[in-house]
C-alpha atoms as a PDB file:
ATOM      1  CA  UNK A   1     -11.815   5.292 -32.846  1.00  0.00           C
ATOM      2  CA  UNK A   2     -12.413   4.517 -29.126  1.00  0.00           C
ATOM      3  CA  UNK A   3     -12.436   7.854 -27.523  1.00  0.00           C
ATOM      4  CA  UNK A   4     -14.803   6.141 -25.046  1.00  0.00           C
ATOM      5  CA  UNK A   5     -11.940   4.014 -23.814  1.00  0.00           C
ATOM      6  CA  UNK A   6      -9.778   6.410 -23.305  1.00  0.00           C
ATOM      7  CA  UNK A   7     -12.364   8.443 -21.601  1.00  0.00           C
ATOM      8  CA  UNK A   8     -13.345   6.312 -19.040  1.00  0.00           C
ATOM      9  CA  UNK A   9      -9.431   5.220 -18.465  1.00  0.00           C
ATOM     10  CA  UNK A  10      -8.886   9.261 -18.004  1.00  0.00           C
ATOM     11  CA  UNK A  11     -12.104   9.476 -15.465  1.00  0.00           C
ATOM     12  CA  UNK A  12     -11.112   6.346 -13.435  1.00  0.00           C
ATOM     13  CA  UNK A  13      -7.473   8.081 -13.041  1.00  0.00           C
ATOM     14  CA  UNK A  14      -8.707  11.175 -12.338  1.00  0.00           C
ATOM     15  CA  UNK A  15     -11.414   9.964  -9.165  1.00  0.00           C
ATOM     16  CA  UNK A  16      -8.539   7.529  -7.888  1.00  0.00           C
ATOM     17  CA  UNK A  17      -5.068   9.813  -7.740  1.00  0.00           C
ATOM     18  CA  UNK A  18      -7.739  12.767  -6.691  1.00  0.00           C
ATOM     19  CA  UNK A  19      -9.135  10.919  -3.675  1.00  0.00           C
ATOM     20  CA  UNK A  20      -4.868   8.965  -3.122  1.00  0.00           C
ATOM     21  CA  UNK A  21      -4.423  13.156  -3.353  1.00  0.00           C
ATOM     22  CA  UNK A  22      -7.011  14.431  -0.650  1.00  0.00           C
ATOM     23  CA  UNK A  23      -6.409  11.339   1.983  1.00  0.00           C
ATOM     24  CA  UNK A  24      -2.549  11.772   2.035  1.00  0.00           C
ATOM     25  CA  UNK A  25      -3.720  15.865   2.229  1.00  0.00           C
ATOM     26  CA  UNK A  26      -6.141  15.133   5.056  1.00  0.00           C
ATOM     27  CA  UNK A  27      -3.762  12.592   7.098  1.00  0.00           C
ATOM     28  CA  UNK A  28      -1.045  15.625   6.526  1.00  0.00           C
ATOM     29  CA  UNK A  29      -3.387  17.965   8.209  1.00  0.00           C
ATOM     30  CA  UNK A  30      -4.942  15.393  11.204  1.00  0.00           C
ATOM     31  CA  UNK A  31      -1.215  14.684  11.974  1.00  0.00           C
ATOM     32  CA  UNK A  32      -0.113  18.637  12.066  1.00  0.00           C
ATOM     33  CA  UNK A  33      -2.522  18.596  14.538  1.00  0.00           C
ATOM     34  CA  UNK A  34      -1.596  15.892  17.400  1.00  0.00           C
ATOM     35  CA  UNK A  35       1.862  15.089  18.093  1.00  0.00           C
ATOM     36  CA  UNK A  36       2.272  11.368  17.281  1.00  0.00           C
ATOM     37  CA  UNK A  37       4.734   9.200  18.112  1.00  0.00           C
ATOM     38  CA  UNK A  38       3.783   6.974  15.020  1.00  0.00           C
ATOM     39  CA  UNK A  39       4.346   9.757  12.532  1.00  0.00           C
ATOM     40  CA  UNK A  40       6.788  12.630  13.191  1.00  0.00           C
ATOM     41  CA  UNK A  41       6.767  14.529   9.999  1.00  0.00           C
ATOM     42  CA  UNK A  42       3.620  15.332   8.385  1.00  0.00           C
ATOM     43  CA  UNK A  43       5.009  17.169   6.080  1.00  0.00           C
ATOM     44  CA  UNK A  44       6.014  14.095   4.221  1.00  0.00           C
ATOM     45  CA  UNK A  45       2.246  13.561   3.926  1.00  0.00           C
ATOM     46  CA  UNK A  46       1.288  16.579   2.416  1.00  0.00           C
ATOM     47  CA  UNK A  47       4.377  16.384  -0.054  1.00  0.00           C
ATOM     48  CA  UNK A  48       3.278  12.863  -1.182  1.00  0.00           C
ATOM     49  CA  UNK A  49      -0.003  14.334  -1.793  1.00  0.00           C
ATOM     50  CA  UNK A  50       1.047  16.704  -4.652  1.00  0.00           C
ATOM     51  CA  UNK A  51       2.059  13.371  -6.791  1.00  0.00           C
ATOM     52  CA  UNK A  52      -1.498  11.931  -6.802  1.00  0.00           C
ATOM     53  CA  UNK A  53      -2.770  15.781  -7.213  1.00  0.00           C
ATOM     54  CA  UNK A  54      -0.572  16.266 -10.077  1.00  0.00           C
ATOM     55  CA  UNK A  55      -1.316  13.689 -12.188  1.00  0.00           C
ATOM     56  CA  UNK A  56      -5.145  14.180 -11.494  1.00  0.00           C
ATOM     57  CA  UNK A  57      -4.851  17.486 -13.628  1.00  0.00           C
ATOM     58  CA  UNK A  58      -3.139  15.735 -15.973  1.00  0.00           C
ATOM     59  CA  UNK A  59      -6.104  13.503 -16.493  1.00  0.00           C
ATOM     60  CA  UNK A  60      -8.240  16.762 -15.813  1.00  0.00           C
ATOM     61  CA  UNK A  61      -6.705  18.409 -18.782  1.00  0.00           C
ATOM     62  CA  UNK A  62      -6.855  15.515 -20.897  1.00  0.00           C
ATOM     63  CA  UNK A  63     -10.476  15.076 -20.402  1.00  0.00           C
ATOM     64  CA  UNK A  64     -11.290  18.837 -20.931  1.00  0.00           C
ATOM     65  CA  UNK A  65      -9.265  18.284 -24.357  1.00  0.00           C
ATOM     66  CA  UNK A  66     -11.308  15.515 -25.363  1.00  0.00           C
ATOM     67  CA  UNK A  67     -14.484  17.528 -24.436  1.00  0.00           C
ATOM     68  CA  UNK A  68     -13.806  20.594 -26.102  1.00  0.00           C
ATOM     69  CA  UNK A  69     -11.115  19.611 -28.898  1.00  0.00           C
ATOM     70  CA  UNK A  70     -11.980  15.866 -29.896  1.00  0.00           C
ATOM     71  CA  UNK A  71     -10.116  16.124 -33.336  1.00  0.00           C
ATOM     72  CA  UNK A  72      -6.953  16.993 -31.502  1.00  0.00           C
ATOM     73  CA  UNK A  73      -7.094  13.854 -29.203  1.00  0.00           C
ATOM     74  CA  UNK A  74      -6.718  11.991 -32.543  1.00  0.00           C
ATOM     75  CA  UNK A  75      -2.738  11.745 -32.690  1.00  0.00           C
ATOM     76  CA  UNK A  76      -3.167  10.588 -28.469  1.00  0.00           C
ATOM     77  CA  UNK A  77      -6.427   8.340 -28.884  1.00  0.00           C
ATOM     78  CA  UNK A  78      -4.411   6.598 -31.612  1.00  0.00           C
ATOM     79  CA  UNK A  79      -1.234   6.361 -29.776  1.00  0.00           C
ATOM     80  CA  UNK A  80      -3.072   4.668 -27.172  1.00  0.00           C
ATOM     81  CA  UNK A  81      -4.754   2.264 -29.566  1.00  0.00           C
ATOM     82  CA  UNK A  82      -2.517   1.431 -32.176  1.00  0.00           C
ATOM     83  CA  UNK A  83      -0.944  -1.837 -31.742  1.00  0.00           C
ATOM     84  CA  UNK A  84       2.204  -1.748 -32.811  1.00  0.00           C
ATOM     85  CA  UNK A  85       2.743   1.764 -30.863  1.00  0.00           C
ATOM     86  CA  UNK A  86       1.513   0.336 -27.812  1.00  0.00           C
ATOM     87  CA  UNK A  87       4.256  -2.515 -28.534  1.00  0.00           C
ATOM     88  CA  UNK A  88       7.115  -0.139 -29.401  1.00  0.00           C
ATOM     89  CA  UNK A  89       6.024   1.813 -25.905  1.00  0.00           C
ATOM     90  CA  UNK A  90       6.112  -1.391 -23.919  1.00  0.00           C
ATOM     91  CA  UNK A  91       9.335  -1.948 -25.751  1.00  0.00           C
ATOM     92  CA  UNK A  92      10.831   1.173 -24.413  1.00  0.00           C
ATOM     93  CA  UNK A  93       9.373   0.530 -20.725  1.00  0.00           C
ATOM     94  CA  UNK A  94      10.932  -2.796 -20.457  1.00  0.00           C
ATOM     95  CA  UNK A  95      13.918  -1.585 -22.035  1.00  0.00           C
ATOM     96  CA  UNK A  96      14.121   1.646 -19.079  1.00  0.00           C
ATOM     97  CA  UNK A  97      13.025  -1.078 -16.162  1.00  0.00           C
ATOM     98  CA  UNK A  98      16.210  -3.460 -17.278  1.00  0.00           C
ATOM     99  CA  UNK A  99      18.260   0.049 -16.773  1.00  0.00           C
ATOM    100  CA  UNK A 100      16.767   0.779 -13.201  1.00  0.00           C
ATOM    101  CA  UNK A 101      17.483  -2.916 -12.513  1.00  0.00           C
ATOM    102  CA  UNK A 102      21.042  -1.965 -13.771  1.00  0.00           C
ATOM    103  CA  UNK A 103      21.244   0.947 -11.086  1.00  0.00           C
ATOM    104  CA  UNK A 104      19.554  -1.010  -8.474  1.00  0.00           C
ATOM    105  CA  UNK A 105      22.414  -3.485  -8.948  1.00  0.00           C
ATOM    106  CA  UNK A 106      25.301  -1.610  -9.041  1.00  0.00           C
ATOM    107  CA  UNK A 107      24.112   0.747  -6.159  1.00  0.00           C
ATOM    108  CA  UNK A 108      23.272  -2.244  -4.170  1.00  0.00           C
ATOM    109  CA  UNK A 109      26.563  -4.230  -4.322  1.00  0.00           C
ATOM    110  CA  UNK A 110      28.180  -0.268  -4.065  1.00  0.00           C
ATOM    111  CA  UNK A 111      26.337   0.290  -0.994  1.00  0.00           C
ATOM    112  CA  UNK A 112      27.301  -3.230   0.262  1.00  0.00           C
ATOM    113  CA  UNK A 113      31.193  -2.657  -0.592  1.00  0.00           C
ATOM    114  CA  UNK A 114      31.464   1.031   0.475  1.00  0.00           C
ATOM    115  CA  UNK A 115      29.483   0.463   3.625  1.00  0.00           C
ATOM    116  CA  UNK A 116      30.543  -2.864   5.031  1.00  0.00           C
ATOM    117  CA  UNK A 117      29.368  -2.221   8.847  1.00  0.00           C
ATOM    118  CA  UNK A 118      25.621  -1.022   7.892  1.00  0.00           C
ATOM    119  CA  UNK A 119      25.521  -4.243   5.642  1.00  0.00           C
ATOM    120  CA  UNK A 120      22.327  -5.603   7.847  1.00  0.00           C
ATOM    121  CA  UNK A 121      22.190  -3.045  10.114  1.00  0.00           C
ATOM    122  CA  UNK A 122      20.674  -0.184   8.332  1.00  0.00           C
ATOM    123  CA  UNK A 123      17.063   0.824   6.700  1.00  0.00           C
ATOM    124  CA  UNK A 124      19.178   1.774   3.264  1.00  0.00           C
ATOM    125  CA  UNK A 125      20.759  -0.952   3.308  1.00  0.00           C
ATOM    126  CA  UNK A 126      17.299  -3.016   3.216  1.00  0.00           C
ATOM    127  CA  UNK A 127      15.799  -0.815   1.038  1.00  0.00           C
ATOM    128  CA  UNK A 128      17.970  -0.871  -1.183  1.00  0.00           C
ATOM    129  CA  UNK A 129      18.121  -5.572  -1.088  1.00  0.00           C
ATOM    130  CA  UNK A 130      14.297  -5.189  -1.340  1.00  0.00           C
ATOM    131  CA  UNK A 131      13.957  -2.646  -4.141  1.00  0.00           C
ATOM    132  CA  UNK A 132      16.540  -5.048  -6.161  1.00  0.00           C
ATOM    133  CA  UNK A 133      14.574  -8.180  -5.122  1.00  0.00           C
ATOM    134  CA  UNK A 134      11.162  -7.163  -6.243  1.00  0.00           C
ATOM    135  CA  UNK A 135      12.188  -5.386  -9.528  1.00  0.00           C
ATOM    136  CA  UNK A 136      13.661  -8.779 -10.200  1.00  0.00           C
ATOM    137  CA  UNK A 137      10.723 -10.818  -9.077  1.00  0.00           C
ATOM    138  CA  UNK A 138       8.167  -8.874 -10.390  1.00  0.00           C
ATOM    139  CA  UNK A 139       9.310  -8.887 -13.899  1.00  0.00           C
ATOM    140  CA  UNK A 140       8.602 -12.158 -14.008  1.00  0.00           C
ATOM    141  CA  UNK A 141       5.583 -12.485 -12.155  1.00  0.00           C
ATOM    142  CA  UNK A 142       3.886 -10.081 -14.061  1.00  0.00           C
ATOM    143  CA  UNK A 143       5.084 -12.137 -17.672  1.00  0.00           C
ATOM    144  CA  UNK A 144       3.602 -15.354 -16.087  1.00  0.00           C
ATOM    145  CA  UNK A 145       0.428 -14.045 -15.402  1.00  0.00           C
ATOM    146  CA  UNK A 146       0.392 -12.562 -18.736  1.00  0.00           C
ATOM    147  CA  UNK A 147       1.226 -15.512 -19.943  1.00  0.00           C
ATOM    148  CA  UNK A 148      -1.703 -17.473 -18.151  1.00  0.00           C
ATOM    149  CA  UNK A 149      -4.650 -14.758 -18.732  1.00  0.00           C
ATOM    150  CA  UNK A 150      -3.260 -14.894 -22.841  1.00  0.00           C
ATOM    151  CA  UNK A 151      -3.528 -18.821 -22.913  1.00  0.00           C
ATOM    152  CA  UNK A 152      -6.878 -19.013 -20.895  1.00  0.00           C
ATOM    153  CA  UNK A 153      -8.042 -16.250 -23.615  1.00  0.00           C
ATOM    154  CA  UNK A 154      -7.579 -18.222 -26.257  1.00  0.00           C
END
């Protein structure tokens, strides 16, 4: 079993989304304070912050578990380590990013059609042709490198 891995995967997670967590906290805070130009709403920054926050207890919780309840973390520890879960979960995540791609798409070329005079002109509008572009791109950036790190492996 390789509780260890999943250990130090939980740790790492926890230290980064808690300190992502406490600098989007402490920016929220330090720009509450002045009235900047830059940044108008800093409640946007202290929203953000409960994300990272969040899914630090998450990793908080799961580490606790594996301290005080080790033969519970079986079912997880093997989830994580099986391969042929791990290949039916990446399955199902490439599966979900083709559908996001989907909605991307159609809300793209919707937002394009229904919209004609932002077409351009406005940040969604961008967003939106970005978004699209890098979901697209990405997807295949990531398999190449894959790819290259799996043949220089072997």
């Amino acid at each position: 079993m390789k509780s260890e891995r999943s250990i130090k995967e939980a740790k790492t997670i926890l230290a980064v989304t808690l300190l992502a967590g406490i600098i989007l906290l402490a920016a929220g805070f330090i720009f509450m304070g002045m009235d900047s130009i830059l940044f108008s709403s800093h409640k946007v920054l202290m929203a953000l912050s409960l994300l990272p926050f969040s899914m630090a207890l998450v990793s908080f919780l799961k580490l606790s578990r594996l301290k005080n309840a080790p033969h519970k973390m079986k079912k997880t520890i093997i989830a994580e380590n099986d391969e042929r879960l791990v290949a039916l979960k990446n399955e199902a995540d490439a599966g979900t990013l083709k559908l996001l791609q989907g909605i991307l798409f159609l809300a793209y070329f919707g937002y394009t059609f229904i919209f004609p005079e932002e077409v351009f002109a406005t940040a969604g509008w961008w967003t939106l042709l970005v978004l699209l572009l890098v979901s697209l791109l990405a997807q295949s950036l990531l398999r190449h490198r894959l790819s290259k790190s799996q043949a220089s492996a072997e």
